[in-house]
PDB file of N, CA and C in Angstrom:
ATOM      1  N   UNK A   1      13.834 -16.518  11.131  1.00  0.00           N
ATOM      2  CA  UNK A   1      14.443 -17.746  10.661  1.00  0.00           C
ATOM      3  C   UNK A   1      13.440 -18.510   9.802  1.00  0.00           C
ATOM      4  N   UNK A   2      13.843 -19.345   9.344  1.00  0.00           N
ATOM      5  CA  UNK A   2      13.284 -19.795   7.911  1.00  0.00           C
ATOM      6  C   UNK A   2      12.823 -21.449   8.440  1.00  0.00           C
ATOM      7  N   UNK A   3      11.576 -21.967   8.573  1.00  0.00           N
ATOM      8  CA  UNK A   3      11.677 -23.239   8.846  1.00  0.00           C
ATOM      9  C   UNK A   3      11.494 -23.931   7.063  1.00  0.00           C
ATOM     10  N   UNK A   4      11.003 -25.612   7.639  1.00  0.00           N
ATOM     11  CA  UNK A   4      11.773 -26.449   6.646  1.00  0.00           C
ATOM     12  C   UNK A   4      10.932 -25.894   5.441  1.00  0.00           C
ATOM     13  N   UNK A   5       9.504 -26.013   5.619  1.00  0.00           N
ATOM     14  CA  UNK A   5       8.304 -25.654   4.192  1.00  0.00           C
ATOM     15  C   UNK A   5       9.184 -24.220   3.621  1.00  0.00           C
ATOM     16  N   UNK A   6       8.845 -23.474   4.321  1.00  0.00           N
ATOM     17  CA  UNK A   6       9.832 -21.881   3.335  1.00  0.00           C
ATOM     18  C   UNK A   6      11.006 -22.453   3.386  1.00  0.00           C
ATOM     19  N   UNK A   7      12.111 -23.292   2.897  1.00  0.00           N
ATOM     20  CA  UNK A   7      13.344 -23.486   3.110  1.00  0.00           C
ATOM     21  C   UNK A   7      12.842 -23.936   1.236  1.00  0.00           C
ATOM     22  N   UNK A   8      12.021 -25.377   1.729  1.00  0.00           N
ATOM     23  CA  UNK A   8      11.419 -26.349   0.229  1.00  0.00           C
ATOM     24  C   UNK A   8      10.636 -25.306  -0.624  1.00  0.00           C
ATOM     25  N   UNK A   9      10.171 -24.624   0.037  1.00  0.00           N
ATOM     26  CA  UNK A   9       9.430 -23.418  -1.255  1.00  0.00           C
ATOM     27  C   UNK A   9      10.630 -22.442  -1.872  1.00  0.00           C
ATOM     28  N   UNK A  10      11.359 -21.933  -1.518  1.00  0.00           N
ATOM     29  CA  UNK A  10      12.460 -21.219  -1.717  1.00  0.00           C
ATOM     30  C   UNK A  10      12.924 -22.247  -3.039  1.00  0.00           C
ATOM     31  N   UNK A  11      13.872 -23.240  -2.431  1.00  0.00           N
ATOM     32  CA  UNK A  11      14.053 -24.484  -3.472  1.00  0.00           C
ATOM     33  C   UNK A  11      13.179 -24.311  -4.464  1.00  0.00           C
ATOM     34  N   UNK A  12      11.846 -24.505  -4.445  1.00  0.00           N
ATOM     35  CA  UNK A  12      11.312 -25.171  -5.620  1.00  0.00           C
ATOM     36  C   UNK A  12      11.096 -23.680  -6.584  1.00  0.00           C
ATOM     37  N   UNK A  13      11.001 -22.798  -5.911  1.00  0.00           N
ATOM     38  CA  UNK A  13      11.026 -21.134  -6.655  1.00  0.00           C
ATOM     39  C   UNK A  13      12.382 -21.338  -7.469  1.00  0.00           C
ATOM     40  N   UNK A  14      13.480 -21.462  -6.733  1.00  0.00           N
ATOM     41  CA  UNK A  14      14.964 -21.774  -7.518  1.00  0.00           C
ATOM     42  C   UNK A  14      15.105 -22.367  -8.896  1.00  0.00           C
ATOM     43  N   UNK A  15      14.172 -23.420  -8.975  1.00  0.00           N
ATOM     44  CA  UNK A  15      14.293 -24.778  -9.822  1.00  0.00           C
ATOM     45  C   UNK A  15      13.428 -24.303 -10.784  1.00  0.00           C
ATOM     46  N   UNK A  16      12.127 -23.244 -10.671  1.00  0.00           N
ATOM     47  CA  UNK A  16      11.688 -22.731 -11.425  1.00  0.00           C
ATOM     48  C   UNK A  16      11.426 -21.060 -11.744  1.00  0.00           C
ATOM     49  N   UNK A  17      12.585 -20.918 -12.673  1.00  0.00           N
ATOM     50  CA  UNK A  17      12.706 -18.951 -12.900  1.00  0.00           C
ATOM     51  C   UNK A  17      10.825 -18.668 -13.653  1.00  0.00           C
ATOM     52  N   UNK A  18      10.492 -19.628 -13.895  1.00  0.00           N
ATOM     53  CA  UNK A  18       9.632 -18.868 -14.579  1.00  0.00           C
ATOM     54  C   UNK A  18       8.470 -18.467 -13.689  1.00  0.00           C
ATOM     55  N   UNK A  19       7.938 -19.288 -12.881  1.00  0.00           N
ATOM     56  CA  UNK A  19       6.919 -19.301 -11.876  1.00  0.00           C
ATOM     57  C   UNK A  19       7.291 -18.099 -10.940  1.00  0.00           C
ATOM     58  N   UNK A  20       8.807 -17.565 -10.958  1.00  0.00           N
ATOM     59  CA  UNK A  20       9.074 -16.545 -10.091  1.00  0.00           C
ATOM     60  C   UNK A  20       8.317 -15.327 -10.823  1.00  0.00           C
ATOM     61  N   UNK A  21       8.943 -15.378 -11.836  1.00  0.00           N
ATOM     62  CA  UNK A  21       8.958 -14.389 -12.362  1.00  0.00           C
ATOM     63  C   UNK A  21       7.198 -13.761 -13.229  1.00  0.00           C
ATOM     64  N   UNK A  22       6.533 -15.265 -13.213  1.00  0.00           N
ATOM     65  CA  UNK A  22       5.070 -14.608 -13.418  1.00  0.00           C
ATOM     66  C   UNK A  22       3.996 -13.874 -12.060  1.00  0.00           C
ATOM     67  N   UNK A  23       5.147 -14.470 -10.765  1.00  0.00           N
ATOM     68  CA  UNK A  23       4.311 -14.184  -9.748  1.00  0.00           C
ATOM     69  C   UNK A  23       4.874 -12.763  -9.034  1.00  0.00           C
ATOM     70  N   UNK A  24       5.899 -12.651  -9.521  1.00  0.00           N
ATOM     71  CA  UNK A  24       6.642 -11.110  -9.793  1.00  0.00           C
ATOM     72  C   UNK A  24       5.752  -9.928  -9.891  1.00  0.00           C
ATOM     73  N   UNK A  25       5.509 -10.925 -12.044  1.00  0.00           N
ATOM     74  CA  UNK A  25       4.722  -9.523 -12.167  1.00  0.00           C
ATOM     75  C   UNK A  25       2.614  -9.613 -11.886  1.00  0.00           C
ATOM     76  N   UNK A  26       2.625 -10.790 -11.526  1.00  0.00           N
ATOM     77  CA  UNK A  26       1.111 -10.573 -11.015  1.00  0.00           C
ATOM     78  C   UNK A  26       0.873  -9.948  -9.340  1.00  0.00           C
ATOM     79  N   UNK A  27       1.953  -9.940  -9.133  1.00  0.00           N
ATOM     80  CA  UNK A  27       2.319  -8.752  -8.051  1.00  0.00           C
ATOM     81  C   UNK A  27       2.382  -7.223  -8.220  1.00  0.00           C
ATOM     82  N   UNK A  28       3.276  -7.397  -8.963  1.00  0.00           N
ATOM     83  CA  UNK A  28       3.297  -5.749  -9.619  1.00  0.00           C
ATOM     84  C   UNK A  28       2.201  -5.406 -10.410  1.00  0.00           C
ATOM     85  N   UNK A  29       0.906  -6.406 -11.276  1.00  0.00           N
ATOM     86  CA  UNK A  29       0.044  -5.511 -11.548  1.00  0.00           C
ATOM     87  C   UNK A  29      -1.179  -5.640 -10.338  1.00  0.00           C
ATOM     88  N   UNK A  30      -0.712  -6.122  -9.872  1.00  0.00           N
ATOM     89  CA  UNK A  30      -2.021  -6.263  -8.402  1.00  0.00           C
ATOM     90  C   UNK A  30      -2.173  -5.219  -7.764  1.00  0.00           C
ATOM     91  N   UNK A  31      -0.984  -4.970  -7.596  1.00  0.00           N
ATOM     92  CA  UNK A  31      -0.204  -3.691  -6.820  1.00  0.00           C
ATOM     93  C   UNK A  31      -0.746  -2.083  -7.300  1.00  0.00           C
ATOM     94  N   UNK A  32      -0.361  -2.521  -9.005  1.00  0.00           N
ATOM     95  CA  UNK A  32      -1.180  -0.859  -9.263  1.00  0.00           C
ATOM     96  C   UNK A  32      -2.443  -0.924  -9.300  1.00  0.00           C
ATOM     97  N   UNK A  33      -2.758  -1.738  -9.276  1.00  0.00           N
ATOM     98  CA  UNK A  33      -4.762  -1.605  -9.320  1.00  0.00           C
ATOM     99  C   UNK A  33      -5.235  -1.008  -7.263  1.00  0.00           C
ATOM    100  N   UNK A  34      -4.390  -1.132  -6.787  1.00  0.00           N
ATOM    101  CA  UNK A  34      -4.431  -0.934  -5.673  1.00  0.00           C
ATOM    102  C   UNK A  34      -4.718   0.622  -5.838  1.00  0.00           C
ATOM    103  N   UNK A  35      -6.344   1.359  -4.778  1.00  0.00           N
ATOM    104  CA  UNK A  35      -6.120   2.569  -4.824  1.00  0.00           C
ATOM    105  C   UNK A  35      -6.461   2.921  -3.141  1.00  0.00           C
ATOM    106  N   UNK A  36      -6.809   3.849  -2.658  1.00  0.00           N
ATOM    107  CA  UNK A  36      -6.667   3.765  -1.216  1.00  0.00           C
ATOM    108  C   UNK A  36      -7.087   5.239  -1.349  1.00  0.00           C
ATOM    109  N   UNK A  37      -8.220   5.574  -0.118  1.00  0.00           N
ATOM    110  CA  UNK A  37      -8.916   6.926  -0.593  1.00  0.00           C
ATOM    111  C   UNK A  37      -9.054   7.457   1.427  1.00  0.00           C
ATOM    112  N   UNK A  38      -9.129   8.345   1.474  1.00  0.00           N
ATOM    113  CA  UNK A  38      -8.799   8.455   3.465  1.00  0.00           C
ATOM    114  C   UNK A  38      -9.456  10.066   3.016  1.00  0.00           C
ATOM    115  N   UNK A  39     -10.302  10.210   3.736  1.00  0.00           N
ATOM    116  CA  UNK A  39     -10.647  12.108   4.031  1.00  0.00           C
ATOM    117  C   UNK A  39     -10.391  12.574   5.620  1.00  0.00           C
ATOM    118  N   UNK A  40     -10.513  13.928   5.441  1.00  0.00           N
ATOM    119  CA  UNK A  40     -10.093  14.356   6.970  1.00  0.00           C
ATOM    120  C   UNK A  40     -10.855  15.486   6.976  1.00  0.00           C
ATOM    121  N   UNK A  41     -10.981  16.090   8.307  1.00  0.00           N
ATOM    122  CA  UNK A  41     -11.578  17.260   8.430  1.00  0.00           C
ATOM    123  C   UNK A  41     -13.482  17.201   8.035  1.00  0.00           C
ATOM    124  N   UNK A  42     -14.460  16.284   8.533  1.00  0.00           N
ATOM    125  CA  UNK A  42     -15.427  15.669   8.334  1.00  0.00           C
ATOM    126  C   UNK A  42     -15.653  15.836   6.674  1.00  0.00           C
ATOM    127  N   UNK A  43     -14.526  15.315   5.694  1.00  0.00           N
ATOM    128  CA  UNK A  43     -14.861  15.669   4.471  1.00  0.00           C
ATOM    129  C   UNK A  43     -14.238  17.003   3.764  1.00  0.00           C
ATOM    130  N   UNK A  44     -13.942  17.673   4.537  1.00  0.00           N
ATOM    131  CA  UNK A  44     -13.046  18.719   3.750  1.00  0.00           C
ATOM    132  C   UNK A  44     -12.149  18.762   2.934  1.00  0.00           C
ATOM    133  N   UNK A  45     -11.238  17.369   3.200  1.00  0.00           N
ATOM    134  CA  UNK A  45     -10.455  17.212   2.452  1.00  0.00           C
ATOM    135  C   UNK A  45     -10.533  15.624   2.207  1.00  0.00           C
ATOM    136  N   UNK A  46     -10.053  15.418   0.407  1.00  0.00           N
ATOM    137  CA  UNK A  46     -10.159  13.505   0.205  1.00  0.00           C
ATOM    138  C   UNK A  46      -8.971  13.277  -0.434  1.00  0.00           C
ATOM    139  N   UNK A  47      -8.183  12.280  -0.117  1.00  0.00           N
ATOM    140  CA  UNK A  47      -6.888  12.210  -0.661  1.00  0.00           C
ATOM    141  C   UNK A  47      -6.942  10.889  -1.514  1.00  0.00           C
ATOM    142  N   UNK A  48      -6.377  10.322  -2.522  1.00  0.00           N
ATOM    143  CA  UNK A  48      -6.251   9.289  -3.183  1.00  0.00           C
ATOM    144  C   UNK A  48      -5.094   9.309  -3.470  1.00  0.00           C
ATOM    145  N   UNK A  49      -4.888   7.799  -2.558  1.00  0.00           N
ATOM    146  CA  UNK A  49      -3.202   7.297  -3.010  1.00  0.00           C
ATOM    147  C   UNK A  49      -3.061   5.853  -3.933  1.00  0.00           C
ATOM    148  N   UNK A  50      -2.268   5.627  -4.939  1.00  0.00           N
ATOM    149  CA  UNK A  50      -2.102   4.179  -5.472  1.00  0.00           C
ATOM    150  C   UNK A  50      -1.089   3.075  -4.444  1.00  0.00           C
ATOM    151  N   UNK A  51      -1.649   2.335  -5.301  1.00  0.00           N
ATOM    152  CA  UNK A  51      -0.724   0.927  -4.181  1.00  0.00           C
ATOM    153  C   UNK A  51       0.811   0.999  -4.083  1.00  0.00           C
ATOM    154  N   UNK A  52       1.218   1.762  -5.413  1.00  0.00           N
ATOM    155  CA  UNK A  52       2.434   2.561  -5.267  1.00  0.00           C
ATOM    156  C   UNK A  52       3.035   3.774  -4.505  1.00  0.00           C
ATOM    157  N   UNK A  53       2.131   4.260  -3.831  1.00  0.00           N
ATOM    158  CA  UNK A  53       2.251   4.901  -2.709  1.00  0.00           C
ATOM    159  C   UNK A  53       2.372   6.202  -3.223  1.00  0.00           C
ATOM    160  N   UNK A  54       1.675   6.262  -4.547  1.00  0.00           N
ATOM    161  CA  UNK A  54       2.124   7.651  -4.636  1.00  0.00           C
ATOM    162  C   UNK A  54       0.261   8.508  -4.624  1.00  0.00           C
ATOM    163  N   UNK A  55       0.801   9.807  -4.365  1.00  0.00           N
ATOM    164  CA  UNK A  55      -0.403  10.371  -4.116  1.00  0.00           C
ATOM    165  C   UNK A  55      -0.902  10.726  -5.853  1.00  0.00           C
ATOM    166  N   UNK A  56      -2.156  10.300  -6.077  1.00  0.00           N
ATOM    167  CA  UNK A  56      -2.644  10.431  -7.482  1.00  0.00           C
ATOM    168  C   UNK A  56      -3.853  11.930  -7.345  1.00  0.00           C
ATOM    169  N   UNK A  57      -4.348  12.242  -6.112  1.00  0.00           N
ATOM    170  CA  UNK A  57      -5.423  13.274  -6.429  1.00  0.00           C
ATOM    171  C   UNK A  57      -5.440  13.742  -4.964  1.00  0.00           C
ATOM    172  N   UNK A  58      -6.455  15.196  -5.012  1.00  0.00           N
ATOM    173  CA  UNK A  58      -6.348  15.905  -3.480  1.00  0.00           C
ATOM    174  C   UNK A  58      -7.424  16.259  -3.937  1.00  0.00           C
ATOM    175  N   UNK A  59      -8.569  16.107  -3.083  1.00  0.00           N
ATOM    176  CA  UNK A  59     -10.041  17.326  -3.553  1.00  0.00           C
ATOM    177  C   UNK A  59     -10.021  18.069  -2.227  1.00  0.00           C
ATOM    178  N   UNK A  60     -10.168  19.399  -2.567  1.00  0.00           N
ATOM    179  CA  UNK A  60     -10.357  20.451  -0.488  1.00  0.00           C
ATOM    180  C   UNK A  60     -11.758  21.085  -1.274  1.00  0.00           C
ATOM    181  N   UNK A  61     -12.578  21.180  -0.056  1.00  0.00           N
ATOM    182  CA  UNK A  61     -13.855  21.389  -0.302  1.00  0.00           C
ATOM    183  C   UNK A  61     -13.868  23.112  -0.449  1.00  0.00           C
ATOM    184  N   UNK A  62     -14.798  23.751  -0.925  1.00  0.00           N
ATOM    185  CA  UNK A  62     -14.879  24.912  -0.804  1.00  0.00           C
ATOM    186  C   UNK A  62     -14.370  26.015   0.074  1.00  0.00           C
ATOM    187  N   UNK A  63     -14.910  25.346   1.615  1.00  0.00           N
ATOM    188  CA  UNK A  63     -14.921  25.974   2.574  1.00  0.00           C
ATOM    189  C   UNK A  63     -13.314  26.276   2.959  1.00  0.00           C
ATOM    190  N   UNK A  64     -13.135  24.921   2.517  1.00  0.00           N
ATOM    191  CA  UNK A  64     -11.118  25.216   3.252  1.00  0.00           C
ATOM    192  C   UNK A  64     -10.827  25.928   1.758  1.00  0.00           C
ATOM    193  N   UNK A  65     -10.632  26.357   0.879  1.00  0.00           N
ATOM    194  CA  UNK A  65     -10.401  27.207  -0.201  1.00  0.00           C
ATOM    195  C   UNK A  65     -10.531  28.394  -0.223  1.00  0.00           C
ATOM    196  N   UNK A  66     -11.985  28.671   0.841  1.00  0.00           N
ATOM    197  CA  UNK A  66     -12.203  30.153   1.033  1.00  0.00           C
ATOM    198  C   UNK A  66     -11.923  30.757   2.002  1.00  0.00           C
ATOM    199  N   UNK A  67     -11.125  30.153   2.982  1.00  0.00           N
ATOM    200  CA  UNK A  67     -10.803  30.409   4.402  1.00  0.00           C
ATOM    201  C   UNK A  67     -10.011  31.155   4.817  1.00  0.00           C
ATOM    202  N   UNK A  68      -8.961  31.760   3.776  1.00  0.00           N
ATOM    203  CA  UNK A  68      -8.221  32.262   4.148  1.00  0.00           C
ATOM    204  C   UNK A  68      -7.075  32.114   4.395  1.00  0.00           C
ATOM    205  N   UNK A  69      -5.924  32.632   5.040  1.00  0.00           N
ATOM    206  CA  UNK A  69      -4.480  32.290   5.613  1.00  0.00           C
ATOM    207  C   UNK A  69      -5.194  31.324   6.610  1.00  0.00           C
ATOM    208  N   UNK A  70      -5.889  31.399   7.802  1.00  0.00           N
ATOM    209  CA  UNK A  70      -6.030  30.156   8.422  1.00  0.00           C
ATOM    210  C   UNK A  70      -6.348  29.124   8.041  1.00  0.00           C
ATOM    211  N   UNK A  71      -7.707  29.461   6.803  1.00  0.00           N
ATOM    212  CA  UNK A  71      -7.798  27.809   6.212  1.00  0.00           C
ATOM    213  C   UNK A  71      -6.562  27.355   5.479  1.00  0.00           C
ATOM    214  N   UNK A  72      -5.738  27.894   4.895  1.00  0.00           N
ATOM    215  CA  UNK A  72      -4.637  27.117   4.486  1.00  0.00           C
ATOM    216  C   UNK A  72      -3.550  26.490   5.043  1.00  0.00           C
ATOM    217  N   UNK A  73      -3.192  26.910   6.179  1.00  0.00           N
ATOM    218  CA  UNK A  73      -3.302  26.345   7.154  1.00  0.00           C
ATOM    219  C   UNK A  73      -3.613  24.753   8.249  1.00  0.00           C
ATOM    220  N   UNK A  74      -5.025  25.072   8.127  1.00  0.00           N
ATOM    221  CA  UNK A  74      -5.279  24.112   8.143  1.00  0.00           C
ATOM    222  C   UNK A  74      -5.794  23.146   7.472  1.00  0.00           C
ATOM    223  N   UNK A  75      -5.860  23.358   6.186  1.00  0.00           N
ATOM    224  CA  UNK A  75      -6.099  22.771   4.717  1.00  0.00           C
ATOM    225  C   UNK A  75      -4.628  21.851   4.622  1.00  0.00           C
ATOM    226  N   UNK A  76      -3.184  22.339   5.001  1.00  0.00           N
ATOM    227  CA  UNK A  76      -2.617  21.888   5.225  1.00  0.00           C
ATOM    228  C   UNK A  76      -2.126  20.437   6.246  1.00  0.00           C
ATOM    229  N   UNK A  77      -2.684  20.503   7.184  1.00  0.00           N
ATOM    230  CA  UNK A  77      -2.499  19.890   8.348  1.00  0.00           C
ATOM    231  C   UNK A  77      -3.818  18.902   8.474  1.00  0.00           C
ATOM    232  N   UNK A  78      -5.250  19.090   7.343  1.00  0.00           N
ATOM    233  CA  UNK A  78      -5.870  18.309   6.730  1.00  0.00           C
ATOM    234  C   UNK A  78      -5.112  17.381   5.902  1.00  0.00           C
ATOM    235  N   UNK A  79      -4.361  18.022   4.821  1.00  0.00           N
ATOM    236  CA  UNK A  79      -4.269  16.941   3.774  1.00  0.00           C
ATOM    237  C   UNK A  79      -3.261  15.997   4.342  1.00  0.00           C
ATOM    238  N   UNK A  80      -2.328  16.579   5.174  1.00  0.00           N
ATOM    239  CA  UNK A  80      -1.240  15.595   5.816  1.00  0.00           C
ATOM    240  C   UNK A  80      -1.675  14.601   6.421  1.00  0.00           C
ATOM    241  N   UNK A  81      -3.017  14.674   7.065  1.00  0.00           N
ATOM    242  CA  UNK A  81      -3.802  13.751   7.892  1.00  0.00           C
ATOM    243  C   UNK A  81      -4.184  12.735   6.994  1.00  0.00           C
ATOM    244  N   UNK A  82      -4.730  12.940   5.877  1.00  0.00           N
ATOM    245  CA  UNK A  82      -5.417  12.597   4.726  1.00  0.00           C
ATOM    246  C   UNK A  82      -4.436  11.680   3.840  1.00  0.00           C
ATOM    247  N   UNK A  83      -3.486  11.814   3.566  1.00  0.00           N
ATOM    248  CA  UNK A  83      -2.773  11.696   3.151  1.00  0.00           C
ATOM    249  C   UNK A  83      -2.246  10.106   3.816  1.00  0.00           C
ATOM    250  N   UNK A  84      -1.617  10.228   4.907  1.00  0.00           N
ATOM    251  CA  UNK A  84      -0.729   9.688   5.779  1.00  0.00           C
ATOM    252  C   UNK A  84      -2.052   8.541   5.923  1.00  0.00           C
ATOM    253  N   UNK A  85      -3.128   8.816   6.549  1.00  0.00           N
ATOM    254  CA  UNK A  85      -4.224   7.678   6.256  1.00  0.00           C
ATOM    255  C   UNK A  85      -4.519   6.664   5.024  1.00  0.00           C
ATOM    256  N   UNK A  86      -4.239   7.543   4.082  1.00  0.00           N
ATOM    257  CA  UNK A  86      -4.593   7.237   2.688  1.00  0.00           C
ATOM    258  C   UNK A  86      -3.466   5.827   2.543  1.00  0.00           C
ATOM    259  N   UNK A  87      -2.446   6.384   2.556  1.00  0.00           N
ATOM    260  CA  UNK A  87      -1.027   5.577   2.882  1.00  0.00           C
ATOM    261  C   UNK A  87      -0.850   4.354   3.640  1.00  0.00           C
ATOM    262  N   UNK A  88      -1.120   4.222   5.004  1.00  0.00           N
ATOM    263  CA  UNK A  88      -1.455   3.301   5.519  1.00  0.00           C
ATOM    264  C   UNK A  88      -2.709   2.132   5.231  1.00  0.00           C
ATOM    265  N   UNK A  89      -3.714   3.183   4.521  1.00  0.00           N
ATOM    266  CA  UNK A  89      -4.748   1.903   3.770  1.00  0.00           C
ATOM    267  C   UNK A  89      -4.086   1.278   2.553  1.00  0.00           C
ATOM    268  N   UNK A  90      -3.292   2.241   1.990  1.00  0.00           N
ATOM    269  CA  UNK A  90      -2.748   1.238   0.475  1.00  0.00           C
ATOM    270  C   UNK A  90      -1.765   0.511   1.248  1.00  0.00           C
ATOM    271  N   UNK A  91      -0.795   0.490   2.102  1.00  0.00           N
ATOM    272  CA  UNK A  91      -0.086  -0.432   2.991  1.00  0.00           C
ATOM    273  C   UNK A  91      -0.433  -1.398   3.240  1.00  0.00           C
ATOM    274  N   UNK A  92      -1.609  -1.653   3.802  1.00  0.00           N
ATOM    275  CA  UNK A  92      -2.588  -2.690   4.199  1.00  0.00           C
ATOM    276  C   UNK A  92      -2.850  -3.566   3.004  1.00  0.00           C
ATOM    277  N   UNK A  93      -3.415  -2.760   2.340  1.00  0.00           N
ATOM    278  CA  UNK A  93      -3.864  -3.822   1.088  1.00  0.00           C
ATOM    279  C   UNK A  93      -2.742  -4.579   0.298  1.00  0.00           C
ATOM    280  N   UNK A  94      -1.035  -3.638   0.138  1.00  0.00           N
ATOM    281  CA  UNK A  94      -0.210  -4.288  -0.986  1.00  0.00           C
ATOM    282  C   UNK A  94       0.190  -5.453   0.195  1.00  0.00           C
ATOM    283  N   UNK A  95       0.228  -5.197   1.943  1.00  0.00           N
ATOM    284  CA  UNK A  95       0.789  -6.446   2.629  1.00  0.00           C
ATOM    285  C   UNK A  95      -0.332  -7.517   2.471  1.00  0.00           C
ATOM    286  N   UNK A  96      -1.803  -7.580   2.212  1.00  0.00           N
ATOM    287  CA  UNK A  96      -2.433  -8.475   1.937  1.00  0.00           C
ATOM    288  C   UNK A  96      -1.950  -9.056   0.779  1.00  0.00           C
ATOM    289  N   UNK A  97      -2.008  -7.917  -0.694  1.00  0.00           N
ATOM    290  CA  UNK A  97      -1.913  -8.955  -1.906  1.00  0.00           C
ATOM    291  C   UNK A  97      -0.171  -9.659  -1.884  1.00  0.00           C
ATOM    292  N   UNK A  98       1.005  -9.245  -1.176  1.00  0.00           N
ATOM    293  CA  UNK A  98       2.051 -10.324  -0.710  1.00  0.00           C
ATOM    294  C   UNK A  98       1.639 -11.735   0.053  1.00  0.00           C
ATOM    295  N   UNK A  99       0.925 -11.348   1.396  1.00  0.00           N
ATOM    296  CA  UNK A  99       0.954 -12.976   1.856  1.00  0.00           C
ATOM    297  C   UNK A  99      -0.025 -13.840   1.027  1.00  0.00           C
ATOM    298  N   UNK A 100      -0.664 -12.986   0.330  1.00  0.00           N
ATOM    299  CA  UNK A 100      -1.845 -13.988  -0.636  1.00  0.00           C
ATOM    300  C   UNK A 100      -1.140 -15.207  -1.470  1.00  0.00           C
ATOM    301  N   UNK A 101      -0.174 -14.094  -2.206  1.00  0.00           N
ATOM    302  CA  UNK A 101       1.073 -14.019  -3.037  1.00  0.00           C
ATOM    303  C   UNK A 101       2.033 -15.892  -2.367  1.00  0.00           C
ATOM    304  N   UNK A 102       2.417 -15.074  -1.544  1.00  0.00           N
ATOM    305  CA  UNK A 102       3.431 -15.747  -0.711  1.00  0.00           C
ATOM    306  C   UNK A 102       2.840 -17.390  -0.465  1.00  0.00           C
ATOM    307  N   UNK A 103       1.577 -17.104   0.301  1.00  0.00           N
ATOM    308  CA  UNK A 103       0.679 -18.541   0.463  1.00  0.00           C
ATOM    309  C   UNK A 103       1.081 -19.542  -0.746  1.00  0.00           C
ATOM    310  N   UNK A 104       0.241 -18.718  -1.701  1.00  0.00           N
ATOM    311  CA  UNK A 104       0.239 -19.129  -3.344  1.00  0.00           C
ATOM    312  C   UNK A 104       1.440 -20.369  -3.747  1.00  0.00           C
ATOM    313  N   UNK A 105       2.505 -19.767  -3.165  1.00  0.00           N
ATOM    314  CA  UNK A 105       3.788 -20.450  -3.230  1.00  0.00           C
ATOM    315  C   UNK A 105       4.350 -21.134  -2.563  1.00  0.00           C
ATOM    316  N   UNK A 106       3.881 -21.174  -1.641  1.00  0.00           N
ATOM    317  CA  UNK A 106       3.816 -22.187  -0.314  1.00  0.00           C
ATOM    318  C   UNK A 106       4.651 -21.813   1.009  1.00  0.00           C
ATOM    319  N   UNK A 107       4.737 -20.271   0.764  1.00  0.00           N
ATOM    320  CA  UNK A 107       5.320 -20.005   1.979  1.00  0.00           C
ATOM    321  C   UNK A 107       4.427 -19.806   2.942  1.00  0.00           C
ATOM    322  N   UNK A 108       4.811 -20.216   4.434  1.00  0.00           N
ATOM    323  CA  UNK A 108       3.938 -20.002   5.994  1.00  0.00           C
ATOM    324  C   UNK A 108       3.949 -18.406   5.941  1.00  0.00           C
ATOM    325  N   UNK A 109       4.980 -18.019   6.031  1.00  0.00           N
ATOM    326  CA  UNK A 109       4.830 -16.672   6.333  1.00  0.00           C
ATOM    327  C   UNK A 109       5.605 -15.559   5.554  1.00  0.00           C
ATOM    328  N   UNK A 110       5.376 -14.178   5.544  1.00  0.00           N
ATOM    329  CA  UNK A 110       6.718 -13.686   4.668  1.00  0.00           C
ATOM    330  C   UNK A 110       7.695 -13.176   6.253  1.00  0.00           C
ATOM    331  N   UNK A 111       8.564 -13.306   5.683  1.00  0.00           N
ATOM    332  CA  UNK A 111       9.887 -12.824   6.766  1.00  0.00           C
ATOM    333  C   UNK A 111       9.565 -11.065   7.045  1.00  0.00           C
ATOM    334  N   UNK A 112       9.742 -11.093   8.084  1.00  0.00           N
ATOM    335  CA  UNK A 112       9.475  -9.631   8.669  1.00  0.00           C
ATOM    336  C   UNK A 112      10.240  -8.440   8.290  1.00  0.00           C
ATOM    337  N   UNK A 113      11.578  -9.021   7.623  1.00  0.00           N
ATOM    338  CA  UNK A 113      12.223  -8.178   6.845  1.00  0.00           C
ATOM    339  C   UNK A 113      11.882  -7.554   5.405  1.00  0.00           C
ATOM    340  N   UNK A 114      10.803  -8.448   4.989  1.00  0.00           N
ATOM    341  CA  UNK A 114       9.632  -8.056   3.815  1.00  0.00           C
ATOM    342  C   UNK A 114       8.311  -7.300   3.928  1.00  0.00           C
ATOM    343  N   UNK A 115       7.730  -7.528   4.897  1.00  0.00           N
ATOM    344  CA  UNK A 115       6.704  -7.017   5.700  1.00  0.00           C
ATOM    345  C   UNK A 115       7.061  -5.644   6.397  1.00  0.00           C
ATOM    346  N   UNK A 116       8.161  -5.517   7.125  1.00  0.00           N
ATOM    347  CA  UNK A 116       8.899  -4.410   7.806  1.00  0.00           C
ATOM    348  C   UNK A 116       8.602  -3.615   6.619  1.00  0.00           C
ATOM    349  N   UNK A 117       9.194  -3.499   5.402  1.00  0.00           N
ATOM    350  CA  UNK A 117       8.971  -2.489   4.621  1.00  0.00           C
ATOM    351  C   UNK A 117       7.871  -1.784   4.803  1.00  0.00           C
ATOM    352  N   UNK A 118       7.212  -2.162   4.431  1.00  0.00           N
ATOM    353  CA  UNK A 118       5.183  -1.724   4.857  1.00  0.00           C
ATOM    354  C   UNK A 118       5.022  -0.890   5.641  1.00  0.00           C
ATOM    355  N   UNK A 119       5.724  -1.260   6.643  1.00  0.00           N
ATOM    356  CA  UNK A 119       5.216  -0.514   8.167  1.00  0.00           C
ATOM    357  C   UNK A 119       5.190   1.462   7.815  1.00  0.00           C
TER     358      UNK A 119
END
């Protein structure tokens, strides 16, 4: 539920399209500068994800390359680790640059139905 300050910030966002809409996109470029890097397997494998959640790079070290059907395997079940970490750190950071965001504008909090996304 929405108390009175996010009720008056909402309002005053209303009254002004433009302030929405610059804080829109200083969101969206905040967002791609966002990168998020997670390894697994003491280093075997390094994953890099953007704030967009998409996976941009995979490095597997030698050893899992030369391993065989088992290292691929578990080269596999590395990068998923790697990966899924990677993910949750860019998570972290785009829910920081929102409530930064959100503050900015005078909201207390963002609604959990905004935040929920993240999870």
């Amino acid at each position: 539920m929405f108390d009175f300050k996010t009720m008056g910030a909402i309002a005053s966002l209303l009254k002004d399209p433009g302030k929405l809409r610059d804080t829109r996109d200083r969101i969206r470029s905040r967002v791609e500068e966002v990168r998020a890097a997670a390894e697994s397997g003491g280093g075997a494998v390094r994953v890099w994800v953007s704030g967009t959640l998409k996976v941009e790079s995979i490095e597997l070290s030698p050893a899992i390359t030369s391993a065989g059907p088992e290292g691929s395997q578990m080269a596999g079940e590395l990068i998923a680790e790697a990966v899924n970490t990677a993910t949750d750190i860019a998570k972290d950071r785009v829910r920081v640059i929102l409530e930064e965001e959100a503050s900015a504008l005078g909201f207390t909090k963002i609604p959990d139905e905004i935040t929920g996304l993240l999870r």
